[in-house]
N, C-alpha and C. Protein backbone atom coordinates (compact mmCIF):
# COMPACT_ATOMS: atom_id res chain seq x y z
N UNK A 1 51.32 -19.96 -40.14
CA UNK A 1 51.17 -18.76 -39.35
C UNK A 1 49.72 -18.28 -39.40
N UNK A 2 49.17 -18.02 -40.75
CA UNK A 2 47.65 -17.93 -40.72
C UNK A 2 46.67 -19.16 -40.09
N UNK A 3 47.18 -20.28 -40.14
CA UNK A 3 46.60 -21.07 -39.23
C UNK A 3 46.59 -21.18 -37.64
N UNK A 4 47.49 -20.70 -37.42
CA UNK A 4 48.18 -20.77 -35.72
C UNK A 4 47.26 -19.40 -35.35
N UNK A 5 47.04 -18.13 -36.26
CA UNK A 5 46.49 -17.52 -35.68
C UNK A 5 44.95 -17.51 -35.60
N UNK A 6 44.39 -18.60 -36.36
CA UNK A 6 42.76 -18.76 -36.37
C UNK A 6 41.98 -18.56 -37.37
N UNK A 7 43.08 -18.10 -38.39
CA UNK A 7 42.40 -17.42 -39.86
C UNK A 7 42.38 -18.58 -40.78
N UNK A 8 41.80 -18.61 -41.72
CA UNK A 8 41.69 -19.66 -42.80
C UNK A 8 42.40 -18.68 -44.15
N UNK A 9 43.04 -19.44 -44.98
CA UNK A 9 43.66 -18.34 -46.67
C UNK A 9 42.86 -17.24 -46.78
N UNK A 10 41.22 -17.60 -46.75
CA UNK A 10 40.82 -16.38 -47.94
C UNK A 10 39.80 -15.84 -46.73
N UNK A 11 40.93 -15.72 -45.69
CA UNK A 11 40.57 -14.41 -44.95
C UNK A 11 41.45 -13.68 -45.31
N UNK A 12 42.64 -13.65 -45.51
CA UNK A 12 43.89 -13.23 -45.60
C UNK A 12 44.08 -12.73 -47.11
N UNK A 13 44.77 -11.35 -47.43
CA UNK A 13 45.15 -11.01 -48.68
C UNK A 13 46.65 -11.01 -48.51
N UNK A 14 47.11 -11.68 -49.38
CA UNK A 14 48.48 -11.77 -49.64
C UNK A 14 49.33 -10.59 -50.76
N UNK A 15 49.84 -9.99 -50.56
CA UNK A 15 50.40 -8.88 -51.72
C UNK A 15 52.11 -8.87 -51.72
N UNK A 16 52.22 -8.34 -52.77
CA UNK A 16 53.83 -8.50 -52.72
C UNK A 16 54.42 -7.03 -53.15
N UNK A 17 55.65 -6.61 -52.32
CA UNK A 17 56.28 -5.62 -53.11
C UNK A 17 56.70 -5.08 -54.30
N UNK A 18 57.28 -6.70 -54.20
CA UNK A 18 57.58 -6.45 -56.39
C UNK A 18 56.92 -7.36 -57.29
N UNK A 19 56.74 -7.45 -58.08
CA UNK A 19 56.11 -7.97 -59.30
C UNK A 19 56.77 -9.45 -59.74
N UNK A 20 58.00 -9.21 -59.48
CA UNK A 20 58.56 -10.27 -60.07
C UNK A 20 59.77 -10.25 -59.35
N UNK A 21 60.51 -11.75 -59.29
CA UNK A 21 61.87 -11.20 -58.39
C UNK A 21 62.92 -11.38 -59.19
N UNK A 22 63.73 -10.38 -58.99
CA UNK A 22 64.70 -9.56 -59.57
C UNK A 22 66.26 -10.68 -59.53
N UNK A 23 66.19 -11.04 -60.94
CA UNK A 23 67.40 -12.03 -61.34
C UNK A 23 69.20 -11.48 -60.73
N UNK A 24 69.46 -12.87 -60.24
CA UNK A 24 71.15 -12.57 -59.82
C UNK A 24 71.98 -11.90 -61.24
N UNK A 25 72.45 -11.48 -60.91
CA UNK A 25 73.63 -11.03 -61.83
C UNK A 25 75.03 -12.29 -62.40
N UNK A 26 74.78 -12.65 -63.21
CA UNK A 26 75.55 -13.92 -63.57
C UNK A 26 75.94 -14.15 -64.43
N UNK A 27 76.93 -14.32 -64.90
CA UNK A 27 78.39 -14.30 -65.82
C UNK A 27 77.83 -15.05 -66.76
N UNK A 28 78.71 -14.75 -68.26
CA UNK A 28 78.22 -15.87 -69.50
C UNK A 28 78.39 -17.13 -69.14
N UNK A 29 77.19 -18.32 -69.68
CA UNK A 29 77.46 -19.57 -69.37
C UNK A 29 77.12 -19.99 -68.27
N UNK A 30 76.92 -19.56 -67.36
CA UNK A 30 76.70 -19.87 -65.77
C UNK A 30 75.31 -19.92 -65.39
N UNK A 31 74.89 -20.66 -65.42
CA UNK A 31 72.93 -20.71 -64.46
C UNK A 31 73.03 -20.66 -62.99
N UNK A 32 72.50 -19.29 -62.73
CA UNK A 32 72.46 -19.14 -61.31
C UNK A 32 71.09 -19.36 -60.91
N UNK A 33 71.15 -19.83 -59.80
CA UNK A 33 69.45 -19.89 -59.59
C UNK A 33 69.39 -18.71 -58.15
N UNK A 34 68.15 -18.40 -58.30
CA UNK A 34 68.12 -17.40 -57.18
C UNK A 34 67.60 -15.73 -57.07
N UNK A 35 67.49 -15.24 -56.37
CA UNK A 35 66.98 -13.34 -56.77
C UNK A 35 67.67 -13.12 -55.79
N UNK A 36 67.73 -11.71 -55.93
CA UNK A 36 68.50 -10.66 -55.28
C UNK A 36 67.36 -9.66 -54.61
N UNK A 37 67.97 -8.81 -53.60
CA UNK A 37 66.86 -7.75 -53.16
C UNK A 37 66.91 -6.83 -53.93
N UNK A 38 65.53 -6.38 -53.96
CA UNK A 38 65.08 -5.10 -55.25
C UNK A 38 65.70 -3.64 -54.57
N UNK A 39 65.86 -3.36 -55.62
CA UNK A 39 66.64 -1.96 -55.59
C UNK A 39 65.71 -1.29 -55.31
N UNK A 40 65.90 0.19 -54.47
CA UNK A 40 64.91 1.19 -54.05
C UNK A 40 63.93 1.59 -55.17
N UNK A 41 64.72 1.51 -56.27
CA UNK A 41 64.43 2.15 -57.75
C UNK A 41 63.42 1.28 -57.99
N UNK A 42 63.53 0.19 -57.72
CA UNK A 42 62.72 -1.23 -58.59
C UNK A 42 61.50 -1.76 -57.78
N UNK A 43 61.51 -1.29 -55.90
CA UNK A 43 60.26 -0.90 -55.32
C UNK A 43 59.48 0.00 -55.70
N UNK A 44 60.30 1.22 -55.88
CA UNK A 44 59.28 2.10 -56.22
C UNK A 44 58.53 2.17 -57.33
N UNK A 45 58.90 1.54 -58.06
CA UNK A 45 58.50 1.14 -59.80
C UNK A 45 57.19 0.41 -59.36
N UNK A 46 57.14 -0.67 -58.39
CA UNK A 46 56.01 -1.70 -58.25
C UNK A 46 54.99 -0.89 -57.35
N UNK A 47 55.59 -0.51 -56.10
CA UNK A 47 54.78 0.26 -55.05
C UNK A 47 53.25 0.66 -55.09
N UNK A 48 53.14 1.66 -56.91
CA UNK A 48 51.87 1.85 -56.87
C UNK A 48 50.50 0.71 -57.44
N UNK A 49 51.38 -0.41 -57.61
CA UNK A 49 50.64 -1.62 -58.26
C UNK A 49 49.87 -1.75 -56.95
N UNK A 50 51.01 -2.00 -55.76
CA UNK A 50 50.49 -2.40 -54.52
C UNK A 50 49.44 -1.82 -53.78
N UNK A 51 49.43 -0.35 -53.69
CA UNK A 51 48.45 0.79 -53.38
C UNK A 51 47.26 0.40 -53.88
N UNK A 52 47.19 0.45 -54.95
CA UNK A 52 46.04 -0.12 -55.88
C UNK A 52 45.40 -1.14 -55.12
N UNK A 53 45.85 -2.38 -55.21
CA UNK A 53 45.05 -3.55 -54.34
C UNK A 53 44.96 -3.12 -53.02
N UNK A 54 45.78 -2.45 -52.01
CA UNK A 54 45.27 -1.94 -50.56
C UNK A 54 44.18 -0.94 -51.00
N UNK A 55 43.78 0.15 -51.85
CA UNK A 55 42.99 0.61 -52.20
C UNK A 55 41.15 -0.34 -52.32
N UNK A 56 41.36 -1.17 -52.83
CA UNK A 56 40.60 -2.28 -53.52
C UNK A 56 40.39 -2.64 -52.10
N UNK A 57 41.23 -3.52 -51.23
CA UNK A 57 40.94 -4.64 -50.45
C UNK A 57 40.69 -4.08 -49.14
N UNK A 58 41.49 -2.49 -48.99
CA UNK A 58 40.63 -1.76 -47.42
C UNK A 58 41.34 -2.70 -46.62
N UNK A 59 42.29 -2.88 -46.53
CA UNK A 59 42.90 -3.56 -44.99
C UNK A 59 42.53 -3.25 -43.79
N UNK A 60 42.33 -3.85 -42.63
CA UNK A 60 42.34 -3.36 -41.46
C UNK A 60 43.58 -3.20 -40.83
N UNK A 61 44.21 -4.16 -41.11
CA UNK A 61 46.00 -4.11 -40.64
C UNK A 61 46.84 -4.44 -42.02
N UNK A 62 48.07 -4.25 -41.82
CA UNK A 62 48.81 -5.18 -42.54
C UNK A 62 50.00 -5.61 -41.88
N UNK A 63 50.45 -6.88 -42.60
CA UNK A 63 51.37 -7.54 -41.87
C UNK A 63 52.92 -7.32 -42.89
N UNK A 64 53.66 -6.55 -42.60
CA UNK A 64 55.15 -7.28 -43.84
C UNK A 64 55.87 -7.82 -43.10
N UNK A 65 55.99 -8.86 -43.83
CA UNK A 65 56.74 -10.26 -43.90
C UNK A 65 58.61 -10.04 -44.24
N UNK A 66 59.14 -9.27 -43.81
CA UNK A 66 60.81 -9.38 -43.99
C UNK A 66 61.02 -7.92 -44.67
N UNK A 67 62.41 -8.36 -44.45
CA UNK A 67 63.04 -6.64 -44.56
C UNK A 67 62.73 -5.56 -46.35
N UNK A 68 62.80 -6.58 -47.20
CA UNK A 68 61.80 -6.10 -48.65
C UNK A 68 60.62 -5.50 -48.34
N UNK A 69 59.83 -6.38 -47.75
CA UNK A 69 58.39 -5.82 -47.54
C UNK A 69 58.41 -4.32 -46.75
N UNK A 70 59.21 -5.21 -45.35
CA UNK A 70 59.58 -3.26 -44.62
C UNK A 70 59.98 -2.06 -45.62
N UNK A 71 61.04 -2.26 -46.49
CA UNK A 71 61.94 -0.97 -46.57
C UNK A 71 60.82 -0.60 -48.02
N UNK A 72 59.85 -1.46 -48.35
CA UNK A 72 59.17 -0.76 -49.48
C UNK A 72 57.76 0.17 -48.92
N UNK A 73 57.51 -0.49 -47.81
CA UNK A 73 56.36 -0.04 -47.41
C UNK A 73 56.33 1.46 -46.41
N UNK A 74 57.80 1.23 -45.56
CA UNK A 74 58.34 2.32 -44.63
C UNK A 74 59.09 2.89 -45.58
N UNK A 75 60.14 2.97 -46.67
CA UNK A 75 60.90 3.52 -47.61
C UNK A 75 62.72 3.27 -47.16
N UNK A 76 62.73 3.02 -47.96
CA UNK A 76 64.32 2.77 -48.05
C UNK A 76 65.26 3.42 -47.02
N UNK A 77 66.45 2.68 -46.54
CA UNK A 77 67.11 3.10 -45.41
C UNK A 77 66.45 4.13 -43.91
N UNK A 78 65.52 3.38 -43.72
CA UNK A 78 64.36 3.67 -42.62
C UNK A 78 65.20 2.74 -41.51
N UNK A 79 65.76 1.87 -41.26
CA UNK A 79 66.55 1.09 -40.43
C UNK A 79 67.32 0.31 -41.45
N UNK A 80 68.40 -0.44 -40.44
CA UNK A 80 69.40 -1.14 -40.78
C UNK A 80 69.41 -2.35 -40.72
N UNK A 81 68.91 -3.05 -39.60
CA UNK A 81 68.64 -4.31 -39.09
C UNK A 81 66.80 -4.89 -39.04
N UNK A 82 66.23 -5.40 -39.46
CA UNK A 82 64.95 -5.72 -39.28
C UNK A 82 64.50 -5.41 -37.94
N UNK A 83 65.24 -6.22 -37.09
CA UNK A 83 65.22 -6.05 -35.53
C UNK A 83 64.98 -4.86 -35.02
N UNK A 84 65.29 -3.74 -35.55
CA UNK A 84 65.35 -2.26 -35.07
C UNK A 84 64.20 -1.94 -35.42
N UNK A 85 63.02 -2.42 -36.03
CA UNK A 85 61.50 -2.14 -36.61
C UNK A 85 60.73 -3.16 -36.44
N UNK A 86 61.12 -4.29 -35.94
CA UNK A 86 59.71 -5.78 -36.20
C UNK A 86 59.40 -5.12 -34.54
N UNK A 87 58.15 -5.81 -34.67
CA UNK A 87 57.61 -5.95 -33.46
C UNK A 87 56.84 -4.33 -33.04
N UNK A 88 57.18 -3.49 -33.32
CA UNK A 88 56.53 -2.15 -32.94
C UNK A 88 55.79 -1.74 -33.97
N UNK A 89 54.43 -0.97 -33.94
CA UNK A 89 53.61 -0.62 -34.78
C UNK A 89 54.01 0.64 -35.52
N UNK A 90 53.54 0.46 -37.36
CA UNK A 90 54.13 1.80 -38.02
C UNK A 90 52.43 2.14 -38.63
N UNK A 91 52.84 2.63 -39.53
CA UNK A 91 51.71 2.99 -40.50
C UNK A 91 51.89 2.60 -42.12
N UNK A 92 51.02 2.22 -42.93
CA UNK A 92 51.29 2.96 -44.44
C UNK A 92 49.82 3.17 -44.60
N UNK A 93 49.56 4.05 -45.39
CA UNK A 93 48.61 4.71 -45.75
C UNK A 93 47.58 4.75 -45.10
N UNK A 94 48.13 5.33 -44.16
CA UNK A 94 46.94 5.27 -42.93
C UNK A 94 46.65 4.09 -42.35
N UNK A 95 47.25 3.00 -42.69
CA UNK A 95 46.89 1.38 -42.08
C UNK A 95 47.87 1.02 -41.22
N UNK A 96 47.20 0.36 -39.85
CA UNK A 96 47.95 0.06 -38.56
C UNK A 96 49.28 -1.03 -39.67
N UNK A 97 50.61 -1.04 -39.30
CA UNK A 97 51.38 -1.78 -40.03
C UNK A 97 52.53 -2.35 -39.16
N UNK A 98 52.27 -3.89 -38.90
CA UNK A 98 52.91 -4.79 -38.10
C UNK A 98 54.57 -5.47 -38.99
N UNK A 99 55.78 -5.19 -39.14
CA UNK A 99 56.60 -5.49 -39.20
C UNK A 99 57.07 -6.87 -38.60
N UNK A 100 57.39 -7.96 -39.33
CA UNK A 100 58.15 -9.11 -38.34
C UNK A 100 58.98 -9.96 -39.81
N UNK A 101 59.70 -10.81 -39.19
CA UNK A 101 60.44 -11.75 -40.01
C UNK A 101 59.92 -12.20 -40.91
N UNK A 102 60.57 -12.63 -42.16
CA UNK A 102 60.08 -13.54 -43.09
C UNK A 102 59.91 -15.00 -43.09
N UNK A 103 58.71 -15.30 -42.92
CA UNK A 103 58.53 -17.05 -42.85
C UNK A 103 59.90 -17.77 -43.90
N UNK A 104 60.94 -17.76 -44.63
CA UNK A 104 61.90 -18.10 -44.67
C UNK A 104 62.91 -17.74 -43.83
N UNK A 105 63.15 -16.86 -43.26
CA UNK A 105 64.21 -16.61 -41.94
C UNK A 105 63.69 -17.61 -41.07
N UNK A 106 62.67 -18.49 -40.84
CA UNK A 106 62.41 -19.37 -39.79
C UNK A 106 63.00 -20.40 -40.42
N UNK A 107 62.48 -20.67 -40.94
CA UNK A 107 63.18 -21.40 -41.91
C UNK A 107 64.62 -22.42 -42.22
N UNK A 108 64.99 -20.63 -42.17
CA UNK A 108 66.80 -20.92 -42.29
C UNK A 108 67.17 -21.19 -40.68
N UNK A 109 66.36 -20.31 -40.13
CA UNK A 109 66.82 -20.46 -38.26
C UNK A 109 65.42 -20.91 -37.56
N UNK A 110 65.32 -22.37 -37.20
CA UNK A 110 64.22 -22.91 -37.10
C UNK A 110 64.28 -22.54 -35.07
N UNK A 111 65.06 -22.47 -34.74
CA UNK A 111 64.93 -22.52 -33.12
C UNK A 111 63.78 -21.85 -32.10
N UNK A 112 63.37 -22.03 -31.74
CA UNK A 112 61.38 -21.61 -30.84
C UNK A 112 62.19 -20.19 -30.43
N UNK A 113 63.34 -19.73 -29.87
CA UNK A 113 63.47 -18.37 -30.18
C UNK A 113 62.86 -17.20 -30.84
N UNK A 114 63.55 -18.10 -32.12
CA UNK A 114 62.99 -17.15 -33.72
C UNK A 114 61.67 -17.20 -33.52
N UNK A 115 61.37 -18.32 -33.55
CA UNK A 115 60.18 -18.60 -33.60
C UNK A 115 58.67 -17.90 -33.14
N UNK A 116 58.98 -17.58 -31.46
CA UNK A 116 58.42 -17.30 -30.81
C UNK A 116 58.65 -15.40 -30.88
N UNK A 117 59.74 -14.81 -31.27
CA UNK A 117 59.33 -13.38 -31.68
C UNK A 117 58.60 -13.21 -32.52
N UNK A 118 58.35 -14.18 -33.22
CA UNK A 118 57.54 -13.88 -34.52
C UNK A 118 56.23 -13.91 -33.79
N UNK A 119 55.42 -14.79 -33.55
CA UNK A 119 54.69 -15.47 -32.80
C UNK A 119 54.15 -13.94 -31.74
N UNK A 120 55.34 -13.69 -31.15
CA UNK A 120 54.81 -12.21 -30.44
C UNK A 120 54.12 -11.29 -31.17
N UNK A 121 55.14 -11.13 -32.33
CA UNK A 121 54.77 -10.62 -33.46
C UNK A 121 53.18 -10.13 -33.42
N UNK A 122 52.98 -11.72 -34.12
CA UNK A 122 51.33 -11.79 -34.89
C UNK A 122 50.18 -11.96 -33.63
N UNK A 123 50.97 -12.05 -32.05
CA UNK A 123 49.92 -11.93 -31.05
C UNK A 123 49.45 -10.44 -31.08
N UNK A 124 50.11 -9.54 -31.74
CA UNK A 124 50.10 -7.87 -31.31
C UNK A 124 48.95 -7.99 -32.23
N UNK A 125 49.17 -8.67 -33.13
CA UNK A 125 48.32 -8.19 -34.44
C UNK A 125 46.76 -9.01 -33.97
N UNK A 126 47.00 -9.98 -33.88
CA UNK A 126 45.45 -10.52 -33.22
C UNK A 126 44.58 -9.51 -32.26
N UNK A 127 45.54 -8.87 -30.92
CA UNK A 127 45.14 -8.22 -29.98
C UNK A 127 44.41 -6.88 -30.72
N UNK A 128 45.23 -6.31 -32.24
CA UNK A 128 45.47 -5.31 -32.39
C UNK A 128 43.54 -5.60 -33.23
N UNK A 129 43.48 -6.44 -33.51
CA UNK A 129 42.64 -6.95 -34.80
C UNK A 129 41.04 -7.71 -33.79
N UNK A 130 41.50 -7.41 -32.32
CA UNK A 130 40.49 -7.84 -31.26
C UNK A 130 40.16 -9.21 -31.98
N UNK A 131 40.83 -10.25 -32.10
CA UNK A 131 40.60 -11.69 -32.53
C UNK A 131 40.83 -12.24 -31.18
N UNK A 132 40.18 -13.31 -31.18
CA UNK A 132 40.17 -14.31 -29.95
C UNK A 132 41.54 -14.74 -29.57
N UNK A 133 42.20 -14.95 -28.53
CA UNK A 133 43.12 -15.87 -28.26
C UNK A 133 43.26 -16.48 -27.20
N UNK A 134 43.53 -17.61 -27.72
CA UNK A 134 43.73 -18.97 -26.44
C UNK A 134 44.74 -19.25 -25.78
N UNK A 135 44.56 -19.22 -24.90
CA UNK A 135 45.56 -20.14 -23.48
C UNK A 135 46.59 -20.77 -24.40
N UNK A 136 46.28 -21.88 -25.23
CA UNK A 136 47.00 -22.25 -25.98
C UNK A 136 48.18 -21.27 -27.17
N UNK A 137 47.00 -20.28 -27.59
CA UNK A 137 47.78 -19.68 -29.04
C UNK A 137 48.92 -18.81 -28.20
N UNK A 138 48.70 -17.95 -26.66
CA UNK A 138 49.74 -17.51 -25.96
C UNK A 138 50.70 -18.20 -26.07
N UNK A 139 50.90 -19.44 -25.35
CA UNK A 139 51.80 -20.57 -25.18
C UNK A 139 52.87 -20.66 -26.51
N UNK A 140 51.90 -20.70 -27.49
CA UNK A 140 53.51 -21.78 -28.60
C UNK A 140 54.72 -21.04 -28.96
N UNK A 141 55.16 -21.48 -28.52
CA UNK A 141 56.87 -21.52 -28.49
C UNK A 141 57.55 -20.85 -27.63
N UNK A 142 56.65 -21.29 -26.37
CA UNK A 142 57.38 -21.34 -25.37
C UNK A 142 58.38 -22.08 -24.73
N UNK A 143 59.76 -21.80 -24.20
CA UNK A 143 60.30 -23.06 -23.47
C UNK A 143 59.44 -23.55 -22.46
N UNK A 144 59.40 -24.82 -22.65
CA UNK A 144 58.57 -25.28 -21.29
C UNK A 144 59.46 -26.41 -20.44
């Protein structure tokens, strides 16, 4: 995705909501592999770690990546469905803030559909970020 849009890694700051991800709940004897979504309680615990580095790094935009990232950054039960918030512009701390899917929801649902909302997505954010775009970067994942 940072490539498709023209950026190289260490243009890009990567940050995370929580610190660590938050273990399944799993019976004696049993190895579960896997995390669960963080509790409102257990965002807000990390939240000001995060402030800190947007403090530090001065974003011009930011991007969250899936419904964790949303409900920590907009606050808990702010919507229901991702869908009801990706794609339209919010704020956090005063920073333009672009909402869209998590590069694992493509993942799980690989179809140029998905694909291509996302894709709308991160065109807002290019436009939003006055970055170049090509004939081409419009195009992908389009039916053709």
């Amino acid at each position: 995705m940072i490539k498709g849009m023209g950026l190289e890694r260490s243009q890009v700051y990567i940050g995370n909501i929580m610190n660590w991800r938050p273990e399944m709940p799993t019976p004696p004897g049993l190895d579960q592999i896997g995390n669960r979504p963080p509790t409102a309680e257990e965002m807000a615990f990390c939240l000001p770690f995060l402030q800190a580095q947007l403090a530090i790094v001065q974003p011009a935009l930011i991007v969250a990546l899936g419904a964790t990232a949303a409900a920590g950054l907009l606050g808990p039960g702010r919507f229901k469905a991702l869908g009801e918030i990706r794609g339209r512009w919010h704020t956090f701390a005063g920073v333009p803030l672009m909402v869209t899917y998590h590069p694992s929801y493509l993942l799980r649902d690989q179809s140029i559909r998905k694909k291509r909302i996302v894709w709308e997505d991160l065109l807002q954010v290019m436009e939003r970020a006055d970055m170049p775009i090509s004939d081409r970067q419009r195009g992908y994942f389009l039916d053709r």
